[in-house]
Every structure is written in structure tokens, then in C-alpha cells.
C-alpha atoms as a PDB file:
ATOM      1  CA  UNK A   1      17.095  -4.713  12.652  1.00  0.00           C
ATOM      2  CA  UNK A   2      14.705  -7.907  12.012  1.00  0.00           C
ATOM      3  CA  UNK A   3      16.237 -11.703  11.893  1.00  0.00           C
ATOM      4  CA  UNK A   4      16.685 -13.559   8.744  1.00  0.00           C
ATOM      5  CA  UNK A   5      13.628 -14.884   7.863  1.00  0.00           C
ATOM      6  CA  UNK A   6      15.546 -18.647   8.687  1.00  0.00           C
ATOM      7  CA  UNK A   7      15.524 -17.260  12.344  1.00  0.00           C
ATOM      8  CA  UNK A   8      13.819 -19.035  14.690  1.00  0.00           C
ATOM      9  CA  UNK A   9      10.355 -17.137  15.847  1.00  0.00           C
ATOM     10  CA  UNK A  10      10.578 -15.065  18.949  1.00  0.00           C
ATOM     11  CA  UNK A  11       6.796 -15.570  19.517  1.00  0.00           C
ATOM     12  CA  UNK A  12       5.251 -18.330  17.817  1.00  0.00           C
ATOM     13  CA  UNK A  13       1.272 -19.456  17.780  1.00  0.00           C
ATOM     14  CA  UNK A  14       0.632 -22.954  17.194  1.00  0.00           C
ATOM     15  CA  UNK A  15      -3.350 -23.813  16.333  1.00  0.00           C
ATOM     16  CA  UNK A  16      -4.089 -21.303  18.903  1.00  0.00           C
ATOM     17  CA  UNK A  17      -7.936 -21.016  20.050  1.00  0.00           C
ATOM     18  CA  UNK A  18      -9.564 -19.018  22.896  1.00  0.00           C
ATOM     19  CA  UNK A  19     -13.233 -19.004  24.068  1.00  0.00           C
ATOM     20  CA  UNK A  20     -14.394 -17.075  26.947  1.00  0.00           C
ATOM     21  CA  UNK A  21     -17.495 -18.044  28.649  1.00  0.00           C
ATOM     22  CA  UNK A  22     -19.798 -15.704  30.177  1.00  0.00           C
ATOM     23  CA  UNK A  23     -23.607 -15.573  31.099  1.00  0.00           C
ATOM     24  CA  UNK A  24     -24.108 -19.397  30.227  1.00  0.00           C
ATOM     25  CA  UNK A  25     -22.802 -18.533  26.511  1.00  0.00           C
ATOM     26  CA  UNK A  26     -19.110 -19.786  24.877  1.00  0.00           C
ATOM     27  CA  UNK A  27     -18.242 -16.829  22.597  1.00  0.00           C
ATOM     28  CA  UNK A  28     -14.953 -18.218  20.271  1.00  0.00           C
ATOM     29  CA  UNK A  29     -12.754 -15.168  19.752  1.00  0.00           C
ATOM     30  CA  UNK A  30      -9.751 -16.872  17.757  1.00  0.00           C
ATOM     31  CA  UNK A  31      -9.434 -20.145  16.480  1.00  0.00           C
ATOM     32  CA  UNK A  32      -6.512 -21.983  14.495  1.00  0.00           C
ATOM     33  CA  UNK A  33      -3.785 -18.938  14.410  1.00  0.00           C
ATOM     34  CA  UNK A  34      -0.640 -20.402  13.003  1.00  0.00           C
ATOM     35  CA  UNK A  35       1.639 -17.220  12.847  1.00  0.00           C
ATOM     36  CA  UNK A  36       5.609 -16.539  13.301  1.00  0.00           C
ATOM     37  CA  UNK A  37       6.719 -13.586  14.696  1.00  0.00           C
ATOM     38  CA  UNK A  38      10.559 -12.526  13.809  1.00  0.00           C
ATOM     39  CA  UNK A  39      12.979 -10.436  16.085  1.00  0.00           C
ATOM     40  CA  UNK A  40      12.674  -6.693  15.185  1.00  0.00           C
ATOM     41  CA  UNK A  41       9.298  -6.684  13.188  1.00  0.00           C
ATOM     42  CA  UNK A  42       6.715  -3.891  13.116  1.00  0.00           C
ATOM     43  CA  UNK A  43       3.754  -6.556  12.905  1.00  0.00           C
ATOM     44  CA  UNK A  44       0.232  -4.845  11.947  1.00  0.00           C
ATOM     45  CA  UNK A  45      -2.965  -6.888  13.338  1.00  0.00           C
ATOM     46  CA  UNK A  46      -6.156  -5.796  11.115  1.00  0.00           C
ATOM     47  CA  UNK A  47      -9.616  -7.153  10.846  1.00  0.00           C
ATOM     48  CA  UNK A  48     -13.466  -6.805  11.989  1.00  0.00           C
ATOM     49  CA  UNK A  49     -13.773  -5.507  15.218  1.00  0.00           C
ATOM     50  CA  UNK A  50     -14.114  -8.554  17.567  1.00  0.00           C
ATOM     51  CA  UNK A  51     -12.170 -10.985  15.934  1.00  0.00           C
ATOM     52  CA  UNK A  52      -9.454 -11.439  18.494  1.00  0.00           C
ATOM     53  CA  UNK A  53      -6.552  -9.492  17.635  1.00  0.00           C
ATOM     54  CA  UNK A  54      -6.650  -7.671  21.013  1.00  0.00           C
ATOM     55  CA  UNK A  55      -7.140 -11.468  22.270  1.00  0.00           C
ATOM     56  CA  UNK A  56      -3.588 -12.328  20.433  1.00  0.00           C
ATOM     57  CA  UNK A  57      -1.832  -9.678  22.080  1.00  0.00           C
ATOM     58  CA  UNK A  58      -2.850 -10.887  25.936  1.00  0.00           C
ATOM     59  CA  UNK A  59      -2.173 -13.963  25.459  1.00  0.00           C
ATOM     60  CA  UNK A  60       1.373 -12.785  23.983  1.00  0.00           C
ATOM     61  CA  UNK A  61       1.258 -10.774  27.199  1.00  0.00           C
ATOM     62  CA  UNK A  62       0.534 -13.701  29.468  1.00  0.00           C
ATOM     63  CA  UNK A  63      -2.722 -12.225  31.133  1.00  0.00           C
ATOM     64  CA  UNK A  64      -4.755 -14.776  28.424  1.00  0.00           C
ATOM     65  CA  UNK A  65      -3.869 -18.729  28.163  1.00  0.00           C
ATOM     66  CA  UNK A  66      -5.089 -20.063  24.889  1.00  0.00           C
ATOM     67  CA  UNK A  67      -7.945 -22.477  25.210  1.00  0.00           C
ATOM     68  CA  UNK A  68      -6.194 -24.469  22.282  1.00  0.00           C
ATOM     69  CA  UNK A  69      -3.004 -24.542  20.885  1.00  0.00           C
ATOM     70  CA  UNK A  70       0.163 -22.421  22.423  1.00  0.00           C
ATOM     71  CA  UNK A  71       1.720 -19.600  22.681  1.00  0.00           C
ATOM     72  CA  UNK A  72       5.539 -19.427  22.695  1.00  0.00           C
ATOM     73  CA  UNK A  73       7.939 -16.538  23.207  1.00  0.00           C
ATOM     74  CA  UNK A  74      11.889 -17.135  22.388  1.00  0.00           C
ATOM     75  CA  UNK A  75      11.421 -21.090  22.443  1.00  0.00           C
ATOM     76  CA  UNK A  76       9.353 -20.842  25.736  1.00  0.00           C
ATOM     77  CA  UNK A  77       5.523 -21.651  26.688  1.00  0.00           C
ATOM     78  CA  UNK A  78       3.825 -18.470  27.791  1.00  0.00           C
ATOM     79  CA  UNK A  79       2.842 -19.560  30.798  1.00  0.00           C
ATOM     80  CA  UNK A  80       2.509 -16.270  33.198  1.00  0.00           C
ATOM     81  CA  UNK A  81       3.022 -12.899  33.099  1.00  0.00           C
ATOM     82  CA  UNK A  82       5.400 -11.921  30.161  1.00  0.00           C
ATOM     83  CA  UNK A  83       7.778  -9.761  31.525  1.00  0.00           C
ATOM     84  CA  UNK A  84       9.746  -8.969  28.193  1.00  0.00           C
ATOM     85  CA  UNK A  85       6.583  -7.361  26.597  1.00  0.00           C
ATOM     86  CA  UNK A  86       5.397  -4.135  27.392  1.00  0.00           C
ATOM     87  CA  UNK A  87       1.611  -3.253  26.403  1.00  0.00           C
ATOM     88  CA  UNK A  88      -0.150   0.273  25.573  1.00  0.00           C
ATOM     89  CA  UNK A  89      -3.502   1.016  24.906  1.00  0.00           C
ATOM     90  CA  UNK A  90      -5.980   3.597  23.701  1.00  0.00           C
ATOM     91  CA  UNK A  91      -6.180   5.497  26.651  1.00  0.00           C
ATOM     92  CA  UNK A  92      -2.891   6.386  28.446  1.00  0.00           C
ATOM     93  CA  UNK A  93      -3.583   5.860  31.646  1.00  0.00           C
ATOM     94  CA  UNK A  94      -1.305   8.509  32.985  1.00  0.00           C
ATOM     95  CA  UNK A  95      -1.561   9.565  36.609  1.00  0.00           C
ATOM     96  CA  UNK A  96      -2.989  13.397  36.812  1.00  0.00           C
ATOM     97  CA  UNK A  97      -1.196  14.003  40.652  1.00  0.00           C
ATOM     98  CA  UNK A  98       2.442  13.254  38.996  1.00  0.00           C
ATOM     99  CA  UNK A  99       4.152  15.002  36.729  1.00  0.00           C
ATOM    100  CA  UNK A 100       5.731  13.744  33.052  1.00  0.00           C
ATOM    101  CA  UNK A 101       8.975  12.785  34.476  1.00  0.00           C
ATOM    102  CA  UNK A 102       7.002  11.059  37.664  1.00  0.00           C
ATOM    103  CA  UNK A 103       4.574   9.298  35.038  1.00  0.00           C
ATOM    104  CA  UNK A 104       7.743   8.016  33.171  1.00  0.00           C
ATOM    105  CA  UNK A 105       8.918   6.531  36.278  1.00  0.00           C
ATOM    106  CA  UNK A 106       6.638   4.732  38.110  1.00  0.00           C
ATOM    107  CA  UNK A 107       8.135   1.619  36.357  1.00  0.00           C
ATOM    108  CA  UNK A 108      11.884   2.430  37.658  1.00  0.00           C
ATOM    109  CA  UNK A 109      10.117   2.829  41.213  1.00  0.00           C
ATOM    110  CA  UNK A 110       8.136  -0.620  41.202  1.00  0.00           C
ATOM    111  CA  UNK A 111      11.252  -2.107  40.177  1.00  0.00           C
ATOM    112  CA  UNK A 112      12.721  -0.209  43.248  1.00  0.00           C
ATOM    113  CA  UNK A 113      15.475   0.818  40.851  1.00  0.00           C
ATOM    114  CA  UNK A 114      17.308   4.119  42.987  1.00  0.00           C
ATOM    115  CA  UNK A 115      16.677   7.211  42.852  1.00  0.00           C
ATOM    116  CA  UNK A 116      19.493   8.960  40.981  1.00  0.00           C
ATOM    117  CA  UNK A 117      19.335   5.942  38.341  1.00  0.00           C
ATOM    118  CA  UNK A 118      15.786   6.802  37.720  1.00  0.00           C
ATOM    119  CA  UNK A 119      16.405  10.265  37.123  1.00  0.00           C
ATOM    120  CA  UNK A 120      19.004   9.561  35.043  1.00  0.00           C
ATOM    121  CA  UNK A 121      16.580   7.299  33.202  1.00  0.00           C
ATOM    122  CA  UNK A 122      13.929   9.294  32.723  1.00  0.00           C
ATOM    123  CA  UNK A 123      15.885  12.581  31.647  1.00  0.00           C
ATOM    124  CA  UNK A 124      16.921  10.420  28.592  1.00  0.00           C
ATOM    125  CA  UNK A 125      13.666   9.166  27.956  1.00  0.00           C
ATOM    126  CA  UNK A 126      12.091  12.400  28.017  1.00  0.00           C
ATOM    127  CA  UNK A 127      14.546  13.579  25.810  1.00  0.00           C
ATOM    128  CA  UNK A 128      14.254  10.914  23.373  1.00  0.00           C
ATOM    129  CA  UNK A 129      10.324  11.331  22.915  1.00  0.00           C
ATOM    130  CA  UNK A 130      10.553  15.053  22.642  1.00  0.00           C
ATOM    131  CA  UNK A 131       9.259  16.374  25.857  1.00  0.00           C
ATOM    132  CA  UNK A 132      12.620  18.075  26.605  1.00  0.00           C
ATOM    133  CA  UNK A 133      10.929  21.541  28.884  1.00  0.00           C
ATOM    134  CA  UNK A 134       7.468  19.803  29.796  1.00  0.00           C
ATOM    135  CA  UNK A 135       9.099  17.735  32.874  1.00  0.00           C
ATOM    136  CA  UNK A 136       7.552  19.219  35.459  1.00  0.00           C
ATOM    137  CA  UNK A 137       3.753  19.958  33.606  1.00  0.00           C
ATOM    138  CA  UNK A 138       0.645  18.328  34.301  1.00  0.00           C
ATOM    139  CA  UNK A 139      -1.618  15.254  32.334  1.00  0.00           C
ATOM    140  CA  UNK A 140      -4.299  17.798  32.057  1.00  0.00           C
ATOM    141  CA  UNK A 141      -1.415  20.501  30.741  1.00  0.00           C
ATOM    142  CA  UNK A 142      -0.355  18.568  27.712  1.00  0.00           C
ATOM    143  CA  UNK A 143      -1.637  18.331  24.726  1.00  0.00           C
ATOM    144  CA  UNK A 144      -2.990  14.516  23.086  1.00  0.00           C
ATOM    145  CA  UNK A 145       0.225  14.135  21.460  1.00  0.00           C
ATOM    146  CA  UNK A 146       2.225  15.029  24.790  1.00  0.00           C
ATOM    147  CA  UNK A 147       0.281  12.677  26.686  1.00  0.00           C
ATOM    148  CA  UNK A 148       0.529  10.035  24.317  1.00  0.00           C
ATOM    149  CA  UNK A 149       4.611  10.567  24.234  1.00  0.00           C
ATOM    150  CA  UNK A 150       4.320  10.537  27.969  1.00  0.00           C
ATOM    151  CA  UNK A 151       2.892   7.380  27.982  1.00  0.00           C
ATOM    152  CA  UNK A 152       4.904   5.718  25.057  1.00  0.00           C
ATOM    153  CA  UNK A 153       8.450   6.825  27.206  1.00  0.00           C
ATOM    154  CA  UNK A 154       6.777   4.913  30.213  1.00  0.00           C
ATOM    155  CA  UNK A 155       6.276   1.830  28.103  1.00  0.00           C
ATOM    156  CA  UNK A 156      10.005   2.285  27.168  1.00  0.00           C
ATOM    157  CA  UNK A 157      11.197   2.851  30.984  1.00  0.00           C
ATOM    158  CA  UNK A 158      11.897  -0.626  31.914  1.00  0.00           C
ATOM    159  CA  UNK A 159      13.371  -1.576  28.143  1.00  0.00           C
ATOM    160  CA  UNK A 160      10.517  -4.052  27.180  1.00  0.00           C
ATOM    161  CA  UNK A 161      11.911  -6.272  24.169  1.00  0.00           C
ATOM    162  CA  UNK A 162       8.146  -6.344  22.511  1.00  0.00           C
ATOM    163  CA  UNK A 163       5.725  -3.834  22.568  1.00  0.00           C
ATOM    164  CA  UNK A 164       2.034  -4.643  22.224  1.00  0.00           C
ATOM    165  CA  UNK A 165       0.190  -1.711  21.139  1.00  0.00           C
ATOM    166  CA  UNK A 166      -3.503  -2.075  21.095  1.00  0.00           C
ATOM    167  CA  UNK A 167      -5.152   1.259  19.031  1.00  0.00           C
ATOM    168  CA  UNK A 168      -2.667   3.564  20.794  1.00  0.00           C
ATOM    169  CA  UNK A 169      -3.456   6.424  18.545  1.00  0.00           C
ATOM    170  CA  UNK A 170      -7.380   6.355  17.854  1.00  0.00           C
ATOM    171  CA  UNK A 171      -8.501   9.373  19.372  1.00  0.00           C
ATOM    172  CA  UNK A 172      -6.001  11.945  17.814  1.00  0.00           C
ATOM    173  CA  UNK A 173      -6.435  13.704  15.073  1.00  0.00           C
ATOM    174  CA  UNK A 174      -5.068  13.000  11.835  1.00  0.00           C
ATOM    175  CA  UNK A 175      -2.314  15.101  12.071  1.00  0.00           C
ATOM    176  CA  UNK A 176      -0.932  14.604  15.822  1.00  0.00           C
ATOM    177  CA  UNK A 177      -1.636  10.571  15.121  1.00  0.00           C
ATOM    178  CA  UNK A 178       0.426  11.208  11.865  1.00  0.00           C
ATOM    179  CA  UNK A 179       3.321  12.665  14.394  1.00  0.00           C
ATOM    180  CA  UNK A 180       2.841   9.402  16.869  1.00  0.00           C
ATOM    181  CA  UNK A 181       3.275   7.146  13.733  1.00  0.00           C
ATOM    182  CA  UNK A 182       6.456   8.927  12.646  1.00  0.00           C
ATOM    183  CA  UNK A 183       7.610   8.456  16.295  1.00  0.00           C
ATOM    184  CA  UNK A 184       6.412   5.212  17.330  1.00  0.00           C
ATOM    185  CA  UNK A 185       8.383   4.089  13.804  1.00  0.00           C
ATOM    186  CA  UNK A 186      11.740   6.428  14.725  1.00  0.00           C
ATOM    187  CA  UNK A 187      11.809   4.842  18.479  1.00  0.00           C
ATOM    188  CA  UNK A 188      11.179   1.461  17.290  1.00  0.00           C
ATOM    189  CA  UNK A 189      13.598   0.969  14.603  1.00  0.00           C
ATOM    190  CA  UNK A 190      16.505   2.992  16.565  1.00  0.00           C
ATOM    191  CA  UNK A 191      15.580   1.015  20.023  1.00  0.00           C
ATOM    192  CA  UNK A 192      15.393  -2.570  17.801  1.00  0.00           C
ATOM    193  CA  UNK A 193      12.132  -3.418  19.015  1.00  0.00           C
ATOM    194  CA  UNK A 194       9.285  -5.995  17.677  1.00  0.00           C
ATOM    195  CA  UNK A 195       6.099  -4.665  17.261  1.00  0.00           C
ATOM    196  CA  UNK A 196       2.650  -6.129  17.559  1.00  0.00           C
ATOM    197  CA  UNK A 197       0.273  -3.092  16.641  1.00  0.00           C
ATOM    198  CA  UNK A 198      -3.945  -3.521  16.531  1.00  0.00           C
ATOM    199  CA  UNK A 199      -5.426  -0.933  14.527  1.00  0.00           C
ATOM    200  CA  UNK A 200      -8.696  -0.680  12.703  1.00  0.00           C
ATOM    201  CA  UNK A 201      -7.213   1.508  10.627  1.00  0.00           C
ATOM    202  CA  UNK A 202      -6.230   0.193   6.975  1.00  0.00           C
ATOM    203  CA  UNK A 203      -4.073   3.401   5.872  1.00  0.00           C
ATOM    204  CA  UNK A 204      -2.115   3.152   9.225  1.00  0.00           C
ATOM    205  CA  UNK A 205      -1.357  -0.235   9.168  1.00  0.00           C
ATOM    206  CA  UNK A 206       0.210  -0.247   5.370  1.00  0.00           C
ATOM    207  CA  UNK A 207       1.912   3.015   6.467  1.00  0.00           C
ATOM    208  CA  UNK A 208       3.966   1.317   9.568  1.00  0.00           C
ATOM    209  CA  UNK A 209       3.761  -2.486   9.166  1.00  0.00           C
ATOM    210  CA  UNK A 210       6.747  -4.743   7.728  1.00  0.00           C
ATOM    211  CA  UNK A 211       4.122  -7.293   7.748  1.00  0.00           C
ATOM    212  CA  UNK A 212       0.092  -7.198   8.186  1.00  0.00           C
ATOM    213  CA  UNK A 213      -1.888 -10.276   9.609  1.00  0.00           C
ATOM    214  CA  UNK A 214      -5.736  -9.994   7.975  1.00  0.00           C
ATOM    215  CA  UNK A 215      -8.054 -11.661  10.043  1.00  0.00           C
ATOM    216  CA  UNK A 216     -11.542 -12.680   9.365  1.00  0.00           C
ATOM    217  CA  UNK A 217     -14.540 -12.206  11.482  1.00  0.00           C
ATOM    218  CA  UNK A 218     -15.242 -13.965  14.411  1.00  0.00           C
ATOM    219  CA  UNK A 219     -13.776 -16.364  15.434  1.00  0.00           C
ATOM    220  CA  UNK A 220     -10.922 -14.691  13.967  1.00  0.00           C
ATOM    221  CA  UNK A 221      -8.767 -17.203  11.718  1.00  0.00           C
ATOM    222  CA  UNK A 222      -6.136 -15.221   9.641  1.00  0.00           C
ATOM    223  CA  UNK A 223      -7.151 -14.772   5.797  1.00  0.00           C
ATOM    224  CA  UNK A 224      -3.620 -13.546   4.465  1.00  0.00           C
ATOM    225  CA  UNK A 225      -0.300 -12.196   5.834  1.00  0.00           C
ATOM    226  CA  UNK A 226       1.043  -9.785   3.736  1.00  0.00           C
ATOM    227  CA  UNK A 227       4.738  -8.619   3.515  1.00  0.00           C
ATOM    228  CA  UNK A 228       4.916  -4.961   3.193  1.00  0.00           C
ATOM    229  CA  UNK A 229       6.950  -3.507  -0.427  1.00  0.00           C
ATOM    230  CA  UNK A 230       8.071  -0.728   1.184  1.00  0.00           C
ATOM    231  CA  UNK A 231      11.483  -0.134   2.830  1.00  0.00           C
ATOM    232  CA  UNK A 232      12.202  -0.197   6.607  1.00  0.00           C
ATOM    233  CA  UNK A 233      13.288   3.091   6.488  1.00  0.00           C
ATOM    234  CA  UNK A 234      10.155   5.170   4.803  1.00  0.00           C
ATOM    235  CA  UNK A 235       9.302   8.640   5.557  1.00  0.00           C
ATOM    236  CA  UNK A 236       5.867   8.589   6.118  1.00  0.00           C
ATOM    237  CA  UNK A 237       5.172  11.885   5.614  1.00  0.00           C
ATOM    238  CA  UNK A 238       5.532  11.277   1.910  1.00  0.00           C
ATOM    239  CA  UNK A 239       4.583   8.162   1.956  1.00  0.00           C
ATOM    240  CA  UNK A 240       0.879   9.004   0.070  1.00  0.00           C
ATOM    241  CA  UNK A 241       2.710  10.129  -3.101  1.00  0.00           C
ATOM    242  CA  UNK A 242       4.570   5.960  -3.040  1.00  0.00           C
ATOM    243  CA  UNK A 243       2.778   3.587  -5.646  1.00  0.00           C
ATOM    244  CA  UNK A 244       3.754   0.654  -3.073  1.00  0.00           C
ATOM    245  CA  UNK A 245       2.054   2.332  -0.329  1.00  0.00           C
ATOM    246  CA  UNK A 246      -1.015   2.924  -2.490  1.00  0.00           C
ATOM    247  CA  UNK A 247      -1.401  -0.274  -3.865  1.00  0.00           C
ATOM    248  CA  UNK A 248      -0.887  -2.013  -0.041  1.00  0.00           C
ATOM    249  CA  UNK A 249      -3.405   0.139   1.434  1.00  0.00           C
ATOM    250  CA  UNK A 250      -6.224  -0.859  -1.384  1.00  0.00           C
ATOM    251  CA  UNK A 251      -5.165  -4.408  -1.535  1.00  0.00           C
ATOM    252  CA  UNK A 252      -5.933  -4.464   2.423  1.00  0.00           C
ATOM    253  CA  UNK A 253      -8.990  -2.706   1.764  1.00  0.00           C
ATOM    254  CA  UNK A 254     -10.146  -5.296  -0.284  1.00  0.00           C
ATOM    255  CA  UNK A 255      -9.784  -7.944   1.983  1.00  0.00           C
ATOM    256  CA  UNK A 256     -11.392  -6.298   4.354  1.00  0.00           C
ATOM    257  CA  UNK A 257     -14.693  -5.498   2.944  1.00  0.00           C
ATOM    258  CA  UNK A 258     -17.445  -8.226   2.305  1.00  0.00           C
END
């Protein structure tokens, strides 16, 4: 369950600004993000494609520093590697020599966690995504929705308080991504996680969100931040038929286009 909004942030962007420099150019990804991030929320990042929302989530992640501005997390300066975020991406990045329950691990075993708590671990993860059976299969046996929950119980594995989740679910099909959103939603509420989700998808983001942060183009500045009318609890498999949902989709959808 989110904070009260009187809460103090757990990640918190003060007049943040990044540039990268590269082949004798400056290219200005993000400039001037003032944002608050609350305990618990499913946080929706949506704009042009360049305008440093991927940028927002390393630098939540420690691998970017901010070329202006900071970047807090519970009260503290980002100032390395954040080890209480965990961050997925569009491709899964599963290892095709191991298994599902040795892909789920390889966290546990960098941690040098032993064996029998791993196991233990990973049984319960695997049964909490819904791979109960498919243990002992393959990468290149599972389907793009196994994979994907292969990789999502992995992210969960060593209990990261944040999850960054950069396009996780843009090459499946509409209906297995539909089955990721109802899951990614499920695991997040019922593990009390805050999510930071990129997506150029306007439908997906009003589906899952609590909040969305618009951004413009680059260098991305953020145009609105919109609280989301429907409830925490939504079944998103009816959620086309909801008036709210409708009406938060197109209102996105015009800020969005020119």
C-alpha cells in the first residue's frame, strides 16, 4: 500500500539535468525534473522517444549521476550503485545453458546466499509467477510470456524495494503483454512494491499507473503529472468497458500528440 501523500518521498529529483557528450556534440536528455516519488506507487513514465525517461530510471539506479540537480532515494544522495532497486528491460536477458529455476537464481548465488535457501527461494518464486512444472525447461522452450515471468521472478529474487521497468513488455503480443500487465500489477501490489515503468505505450500506461509523468521532447522537462481515477485494485481485463479508463487514456493521448 502507497504512503500518505504527506509522506516524505522515497526518491526525490530536485532540478535534475543530464547531458551526455559524445563525438564533440553535448546532447541534453533531461533538464529541470522536479518529481516526488511515494512508497508503494505504480509510477508510469510516457513521452517522445528520447526524452530521458530511460535516463530517469539510471540515474534512480545509480549507473547515471545527474549533470544538474540530485537524485535522492529515502532521504539519501544517489551516489553509487542503488542496491534497493532492481531494473528490467525489453529483452530478458535470460541465460539459454540454465534452466528457469537456475535463471531465477543467479541473484541468490552472487549474493552467495546457500544452497538449500536458494532452492527454497526460488521454488516460491516460481510458484508465485506461475511457472509451477516448467522448472527444469529451457529459454528457448518457453514461450514470450514464460520467459518474461522468468525474468520478472529473477528481478524479485533478491527482494528489490523499487523496480525500474524500462518497456518490459514491447515485443509480446497484445494478449500475452495483457497477461504480464495483469501480473506485473498482482505481484506488485501483493509484494508492496514502487514502480517506475517506461512505456511508449499510452493505453498501457493509463491501464497500470497510479500516477503518469508526461514528458516533452527533448530535453525532456515534464508537461503534466496526472493522478490516475481509477482504483488500486482494477481488473484490467475489463478495464476498456471503465469511463475513467477511457477518458485517462485520451486525455494522455492528447498531450502527447503535437
Amino acid at each position: 500500500m502507497d504512503e500518505p501523500a504527506q509522506a516524505p518521498p522515497l526518491i526525490a529529483f530536485r532540478g535534475v539535468g543530464k547531458s551526455f557528450h559524445a563525438d564533440g556534440k553535448t546532447v541534453e536528455a533531461v533538464r529541470g525534473v522536479e518529481l516526488d516519488i511515494r512508497r508503494g506507487a505504480f509510477i508510469a513514465l510516457v513521452g517522445p522517444s528520447g526524452c530521458g525517461k530511460s535516463t530517469l530510471l539510471n540515474m534512480t539506479a545509480g549507473l547515471f549521476q545527474p549533470t544538474t540537480g540530485s537524485v535522492a532515494y529515502d532521504g539519501a544522495p544517489v551516489s553509487g550503485v542503488n542496491l534497493r532497486t532492481g531494473y528490467m528491460t525489453q529483452s530478458d536477458h535470460l541465460l539459454p545453458w540454465r534452466t528457469v529455476a537456475a535463471n531465477i537464481g543467479v541473484p541468490l548465488e552472487i549474493q552467495g546466499r546457500p544452497r538449500a535457501e536458494i532452492e527454497s527461494k526460488v521454488g516460491a518464486l516460481i510458484e508465485l509467477v506461475g511457472l509451477s512444472g516448467f522448472e527444469r525447461s529451457y529459454p528457448s522452450q518457453l514461450s514470450g510470456g514464460m520467459r518474461k515471468r522468468t525474468a520478472l521472478a529473477r528481478l524479485l529474487a533478491y527482494d528489490p524495494e523499487t523496480l525500474l521497468l524500462d518497456e518490459p513488455f514491447a515485443a509480446l503480443d497484445a494478449q500475452l503483454r495483457l497477461n504480464m500487465q495483469v501480473e506485473l500489477l498482482r505481484l506488485s501490489r501483493r509484494l508492496s512494491k514502487t514502480v517506475l515503468f517506461v512505456t511508449h505505450d499510452l493505453d498501457e500506461a493509463a491501464a497500470l499507473c497510479d500516477r503518469c509523468v508526461v514528458f516533452s521532447a527533448r530535453p525532456g522537462t515534464i508537461r503534466a503529472v496526472v493522478d490516475s481515477p481509477l482504483p488500486r485494485e482494477r481488473d484490467l481485463l475489463r478495464l476498456r468497458h471503465d469511463p475513467r479508463y477511457v477518458q485517462l487514456a485520451a486525455a494522455l493521448w492528447d498531450m502527447i500528440t503535437p
